[in-house]
N, C-alpha and C. Protein backbone atom coordinates (compact mmCIF):
# COMPACT_ATOMS: atom_id res chain seq x y z
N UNK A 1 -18.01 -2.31 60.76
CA UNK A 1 -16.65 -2.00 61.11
C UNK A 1 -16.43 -0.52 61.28
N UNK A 2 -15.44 -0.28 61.30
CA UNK A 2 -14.78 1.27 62.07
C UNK A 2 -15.45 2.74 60.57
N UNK A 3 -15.42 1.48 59.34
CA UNK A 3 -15.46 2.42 57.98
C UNK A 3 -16.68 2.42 58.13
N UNK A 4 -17.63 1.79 58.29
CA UNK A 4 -19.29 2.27 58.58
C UNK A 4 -19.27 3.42 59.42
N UNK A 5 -18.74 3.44 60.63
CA UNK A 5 -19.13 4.65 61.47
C UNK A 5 -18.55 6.29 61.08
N UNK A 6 -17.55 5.95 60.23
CA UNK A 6 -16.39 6.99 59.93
C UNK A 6 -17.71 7.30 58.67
N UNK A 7 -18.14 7.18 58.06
CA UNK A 7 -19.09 7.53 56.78
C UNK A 7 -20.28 7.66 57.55
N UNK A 8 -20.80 7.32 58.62
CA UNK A 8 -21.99 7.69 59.06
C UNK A 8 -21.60 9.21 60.22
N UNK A 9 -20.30 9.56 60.15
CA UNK A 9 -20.43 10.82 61.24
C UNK A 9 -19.69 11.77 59.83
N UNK A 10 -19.00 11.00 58.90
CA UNK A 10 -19.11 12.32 58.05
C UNK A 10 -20.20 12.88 57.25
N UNK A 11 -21.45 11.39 57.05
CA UNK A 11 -22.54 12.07 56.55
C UNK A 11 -23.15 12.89 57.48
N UNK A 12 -22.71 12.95 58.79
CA UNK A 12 -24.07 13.55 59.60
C UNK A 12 -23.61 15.15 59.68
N UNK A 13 -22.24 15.61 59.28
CA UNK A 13 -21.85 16.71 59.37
C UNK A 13 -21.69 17.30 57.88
N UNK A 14 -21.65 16.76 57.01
CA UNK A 14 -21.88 16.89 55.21
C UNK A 14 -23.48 17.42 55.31
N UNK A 15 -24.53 16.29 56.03
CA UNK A 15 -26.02 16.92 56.10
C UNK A 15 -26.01 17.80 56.63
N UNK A 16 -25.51 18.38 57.81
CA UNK A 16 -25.23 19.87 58.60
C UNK A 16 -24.96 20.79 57.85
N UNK A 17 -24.12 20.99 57.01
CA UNK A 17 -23.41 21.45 56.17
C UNK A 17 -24.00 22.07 55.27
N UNK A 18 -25.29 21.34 54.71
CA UNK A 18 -26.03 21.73 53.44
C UNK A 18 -27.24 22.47 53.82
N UNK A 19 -27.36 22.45 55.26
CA UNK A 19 -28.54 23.36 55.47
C UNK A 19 -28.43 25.18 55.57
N UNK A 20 -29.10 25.85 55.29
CA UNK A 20 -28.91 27.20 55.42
C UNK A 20 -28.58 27.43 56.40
N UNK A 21 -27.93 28.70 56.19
CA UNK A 21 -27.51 29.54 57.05
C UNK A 21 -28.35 30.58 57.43
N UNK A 22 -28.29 31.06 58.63
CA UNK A 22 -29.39 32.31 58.97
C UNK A 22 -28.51 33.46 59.01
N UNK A 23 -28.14 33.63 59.37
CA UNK A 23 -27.24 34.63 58.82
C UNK A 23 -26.64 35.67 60.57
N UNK A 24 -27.29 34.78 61.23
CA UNK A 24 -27.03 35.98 62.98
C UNK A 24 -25.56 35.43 62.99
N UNK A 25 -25.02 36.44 62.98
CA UNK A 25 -23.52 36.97 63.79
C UNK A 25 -23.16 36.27 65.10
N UNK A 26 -24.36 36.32 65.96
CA UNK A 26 -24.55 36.45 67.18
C UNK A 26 -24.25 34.93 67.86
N UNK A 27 -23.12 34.54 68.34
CA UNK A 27 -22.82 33.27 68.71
C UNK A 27 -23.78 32.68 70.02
N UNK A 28 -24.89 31.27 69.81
CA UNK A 28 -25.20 31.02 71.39
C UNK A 28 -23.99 30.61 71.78
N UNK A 29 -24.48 30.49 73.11
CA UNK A 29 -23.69 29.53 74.23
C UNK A 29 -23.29 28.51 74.30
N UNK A 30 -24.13 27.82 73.36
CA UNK A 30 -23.89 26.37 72.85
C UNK A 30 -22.88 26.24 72.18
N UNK A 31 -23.23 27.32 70.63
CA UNK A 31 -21.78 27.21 69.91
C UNK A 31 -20.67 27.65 70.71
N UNK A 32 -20.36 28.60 71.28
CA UNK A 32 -19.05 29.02 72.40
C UNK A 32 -18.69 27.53 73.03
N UNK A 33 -19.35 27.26 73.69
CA UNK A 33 -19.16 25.88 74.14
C UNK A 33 -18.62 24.76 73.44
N UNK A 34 -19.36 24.44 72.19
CA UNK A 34 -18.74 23.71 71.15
C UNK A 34 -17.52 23.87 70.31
N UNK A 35 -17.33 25.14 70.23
CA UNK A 35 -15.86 25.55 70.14
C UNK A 35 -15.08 25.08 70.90
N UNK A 36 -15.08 25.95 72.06
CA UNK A 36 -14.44 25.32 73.18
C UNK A 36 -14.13 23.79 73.38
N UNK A 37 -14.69 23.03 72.80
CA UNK A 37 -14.69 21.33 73.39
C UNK A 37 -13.52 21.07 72.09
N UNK A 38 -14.05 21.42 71.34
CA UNK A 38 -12.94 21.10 69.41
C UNK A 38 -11.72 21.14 70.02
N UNK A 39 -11.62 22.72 70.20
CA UNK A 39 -9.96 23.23 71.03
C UNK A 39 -9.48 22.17 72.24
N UNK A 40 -10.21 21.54 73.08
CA UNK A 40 -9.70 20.90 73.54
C UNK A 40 -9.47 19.49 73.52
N UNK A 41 -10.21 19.09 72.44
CA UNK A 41 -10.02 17.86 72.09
C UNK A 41 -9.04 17.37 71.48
N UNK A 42 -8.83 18.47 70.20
CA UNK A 42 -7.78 18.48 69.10
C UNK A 42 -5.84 18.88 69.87
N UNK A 43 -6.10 19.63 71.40
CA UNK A 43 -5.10 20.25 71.87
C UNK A 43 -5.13 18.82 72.83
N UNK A 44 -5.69 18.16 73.32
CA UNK A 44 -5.33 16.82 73.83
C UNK A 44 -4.92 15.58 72.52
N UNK A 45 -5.17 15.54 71.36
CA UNK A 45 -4.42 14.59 70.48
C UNK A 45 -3.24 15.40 69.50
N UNK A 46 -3.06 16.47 70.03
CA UNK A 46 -2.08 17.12 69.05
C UNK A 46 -2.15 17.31 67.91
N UNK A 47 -3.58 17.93 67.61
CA UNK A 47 -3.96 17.83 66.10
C UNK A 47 -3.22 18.82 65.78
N UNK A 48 -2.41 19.52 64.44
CA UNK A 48 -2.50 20.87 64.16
C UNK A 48 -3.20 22.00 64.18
N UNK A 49 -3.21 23.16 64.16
CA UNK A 49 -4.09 24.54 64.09
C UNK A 49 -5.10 23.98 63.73
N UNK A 50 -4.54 24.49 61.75
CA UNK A 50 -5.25 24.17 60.82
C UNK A 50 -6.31 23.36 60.77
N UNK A 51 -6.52 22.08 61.40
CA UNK A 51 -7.21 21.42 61.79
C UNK A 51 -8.55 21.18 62.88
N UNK A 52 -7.67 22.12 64.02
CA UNK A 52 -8.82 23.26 64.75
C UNK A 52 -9.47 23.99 64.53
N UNK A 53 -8.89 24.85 63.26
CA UNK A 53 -10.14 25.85 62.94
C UNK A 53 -10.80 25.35 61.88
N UNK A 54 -10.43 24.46 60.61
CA UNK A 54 -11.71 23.49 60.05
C UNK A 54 -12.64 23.01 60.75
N UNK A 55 -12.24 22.74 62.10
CA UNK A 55 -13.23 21.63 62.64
C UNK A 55 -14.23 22.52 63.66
N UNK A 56 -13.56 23.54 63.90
CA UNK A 56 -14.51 25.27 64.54
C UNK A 56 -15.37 25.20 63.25
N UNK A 57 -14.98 25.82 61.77
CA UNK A 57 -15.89 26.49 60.80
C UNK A 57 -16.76 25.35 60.75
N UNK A 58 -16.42 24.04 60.81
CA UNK A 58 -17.83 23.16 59.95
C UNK A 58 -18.39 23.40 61.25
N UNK A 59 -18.48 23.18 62.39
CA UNK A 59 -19.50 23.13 63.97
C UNK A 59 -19.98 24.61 63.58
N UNK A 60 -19.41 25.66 63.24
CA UNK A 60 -20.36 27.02 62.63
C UNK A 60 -20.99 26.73 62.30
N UNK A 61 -20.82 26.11 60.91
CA UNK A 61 -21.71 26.19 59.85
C UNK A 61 -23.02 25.08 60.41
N UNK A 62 -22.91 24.07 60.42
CA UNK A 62 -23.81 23.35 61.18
C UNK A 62 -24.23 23.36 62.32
N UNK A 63 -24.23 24.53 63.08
CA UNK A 63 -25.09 25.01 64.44
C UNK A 63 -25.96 25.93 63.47
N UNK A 64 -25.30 26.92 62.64
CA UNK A 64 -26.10 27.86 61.75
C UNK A 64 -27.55 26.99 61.26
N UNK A 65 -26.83 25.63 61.12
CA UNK A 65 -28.18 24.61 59.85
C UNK A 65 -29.19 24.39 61.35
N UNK A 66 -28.77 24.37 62.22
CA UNK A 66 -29.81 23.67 63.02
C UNK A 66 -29.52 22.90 63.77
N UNK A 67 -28.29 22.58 63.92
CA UNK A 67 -28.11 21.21 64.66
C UNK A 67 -27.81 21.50 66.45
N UNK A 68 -28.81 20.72 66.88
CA UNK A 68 -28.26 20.69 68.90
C UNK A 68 -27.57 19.98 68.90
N UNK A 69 -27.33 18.81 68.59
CA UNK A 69 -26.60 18.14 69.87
C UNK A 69 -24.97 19.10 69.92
N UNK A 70 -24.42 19.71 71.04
CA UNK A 70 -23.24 20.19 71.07
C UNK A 70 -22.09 19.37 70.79
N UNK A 71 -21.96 18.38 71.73
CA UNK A 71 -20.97 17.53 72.40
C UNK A 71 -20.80 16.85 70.60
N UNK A 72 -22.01 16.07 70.38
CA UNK A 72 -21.88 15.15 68.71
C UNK A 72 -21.22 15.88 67.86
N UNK A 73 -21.60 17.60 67.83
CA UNK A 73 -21.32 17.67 66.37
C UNK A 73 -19.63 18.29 66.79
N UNK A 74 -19.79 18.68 67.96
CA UNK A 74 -17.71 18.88 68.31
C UNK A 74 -17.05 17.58 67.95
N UNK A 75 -17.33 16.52 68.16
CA UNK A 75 -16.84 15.48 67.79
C UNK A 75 -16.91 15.12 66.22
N UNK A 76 -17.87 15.10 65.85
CA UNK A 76 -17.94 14.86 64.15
C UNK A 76 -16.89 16.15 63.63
N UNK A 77 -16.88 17.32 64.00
CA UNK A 77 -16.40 18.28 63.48
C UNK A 77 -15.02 17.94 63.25
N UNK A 78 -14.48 17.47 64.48
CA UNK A 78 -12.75 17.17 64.52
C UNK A 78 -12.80 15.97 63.78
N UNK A 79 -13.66 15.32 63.92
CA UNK A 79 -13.34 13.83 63.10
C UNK A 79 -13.00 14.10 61.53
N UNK A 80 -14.19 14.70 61.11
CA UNK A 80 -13.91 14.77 59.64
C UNK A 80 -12.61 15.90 59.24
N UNK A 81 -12.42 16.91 60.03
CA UNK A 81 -11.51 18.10 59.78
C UNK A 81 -10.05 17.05 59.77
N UNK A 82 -9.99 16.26 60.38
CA UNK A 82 -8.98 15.04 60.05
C UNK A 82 -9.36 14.60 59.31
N UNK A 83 -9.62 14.23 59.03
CA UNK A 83 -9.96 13.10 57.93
C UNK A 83 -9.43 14.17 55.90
N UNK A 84 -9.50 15.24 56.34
CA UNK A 84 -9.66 16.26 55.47
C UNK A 84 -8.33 16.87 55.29
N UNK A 85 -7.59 16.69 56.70
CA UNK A 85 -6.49 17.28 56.66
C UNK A 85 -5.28 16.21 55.82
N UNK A 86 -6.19 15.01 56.07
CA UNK A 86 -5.00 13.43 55.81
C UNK A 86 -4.49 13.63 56.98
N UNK A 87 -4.98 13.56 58.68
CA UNK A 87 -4.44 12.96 59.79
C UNK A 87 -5.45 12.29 60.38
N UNK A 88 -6.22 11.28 59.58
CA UNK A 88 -7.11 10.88 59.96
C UNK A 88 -6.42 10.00 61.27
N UNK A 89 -8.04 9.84 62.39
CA UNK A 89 -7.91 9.48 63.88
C UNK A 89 -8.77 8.20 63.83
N UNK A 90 -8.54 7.07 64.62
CA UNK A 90 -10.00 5.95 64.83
C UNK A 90 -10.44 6.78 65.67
N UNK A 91 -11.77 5.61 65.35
CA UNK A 91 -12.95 6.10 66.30
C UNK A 91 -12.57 5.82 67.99
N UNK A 92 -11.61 5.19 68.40
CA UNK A 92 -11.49 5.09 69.58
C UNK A 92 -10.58 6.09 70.29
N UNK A 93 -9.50 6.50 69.30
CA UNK A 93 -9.18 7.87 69.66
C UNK A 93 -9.86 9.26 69.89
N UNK A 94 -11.05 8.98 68.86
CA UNK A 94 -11.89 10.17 69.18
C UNK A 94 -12.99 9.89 70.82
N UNK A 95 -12.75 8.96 70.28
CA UNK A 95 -13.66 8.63 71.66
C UNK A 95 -13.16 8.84 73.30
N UNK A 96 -11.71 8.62 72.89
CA UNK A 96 -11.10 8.09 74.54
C UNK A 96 -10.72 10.20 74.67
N UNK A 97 -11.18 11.02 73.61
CA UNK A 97 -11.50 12.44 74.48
C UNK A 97 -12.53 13.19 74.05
N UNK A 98 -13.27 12.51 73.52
CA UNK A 98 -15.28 12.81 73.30
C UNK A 98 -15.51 13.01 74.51
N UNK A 99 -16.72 14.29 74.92
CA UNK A 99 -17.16 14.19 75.73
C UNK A 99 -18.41 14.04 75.59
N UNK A 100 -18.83 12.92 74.63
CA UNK A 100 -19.98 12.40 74.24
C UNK A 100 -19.67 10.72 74.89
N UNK A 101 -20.44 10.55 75.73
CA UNK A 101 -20.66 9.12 76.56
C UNK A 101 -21.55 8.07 76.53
């Protein structure tokens, strides 16, 4: 059901989470990009700020750990940053402006 998937994309950004940090300043392109997708995801469901920039810092912190996929972890990022805020979203809302296909 919907609660399996909602615990399998907050574990996958909790595991992001726990990996080190390297410490470069220096943003790729990827992360710019992945920013970019949060902001517009969260500015197409009317999330609050607050909620935008949780869901920016964890995609930091877990590009820092290692993680590629862009598109996944912009999406896990906003998912759980709801979920955190108490405005939690279904998965079909996240989906119908994922640009993960």
């Amino acid at each position: 059901g919907g609660g399996s998937k909602r615990g399998v994309m907050q574990a996958i950004v909790v595991q992001a989470l726990r990996g080190q940090q390297n410490g470069d300043s220096k943003q790729p392109a990827s992360l710019v990009q992945a920013l970019e997708k949060i902001g517009h995801m969260c500015n197409l469901m009317g999330l609050p700020e607050d909620v935008k920039k949780s869901a920016q810092r964890m995609c930091e912190e877990a590009k820092r750990s290692g993680m590629k996929c862009v598109e996944g972890l912009a999406v896990s990022s906003v998912f759980v940053a709801c979920e955190l805020a108490k405005v939690p979203r279904t998965i079909k809302e996240m989906a119908s402006v994922s640009p993960v296909r």
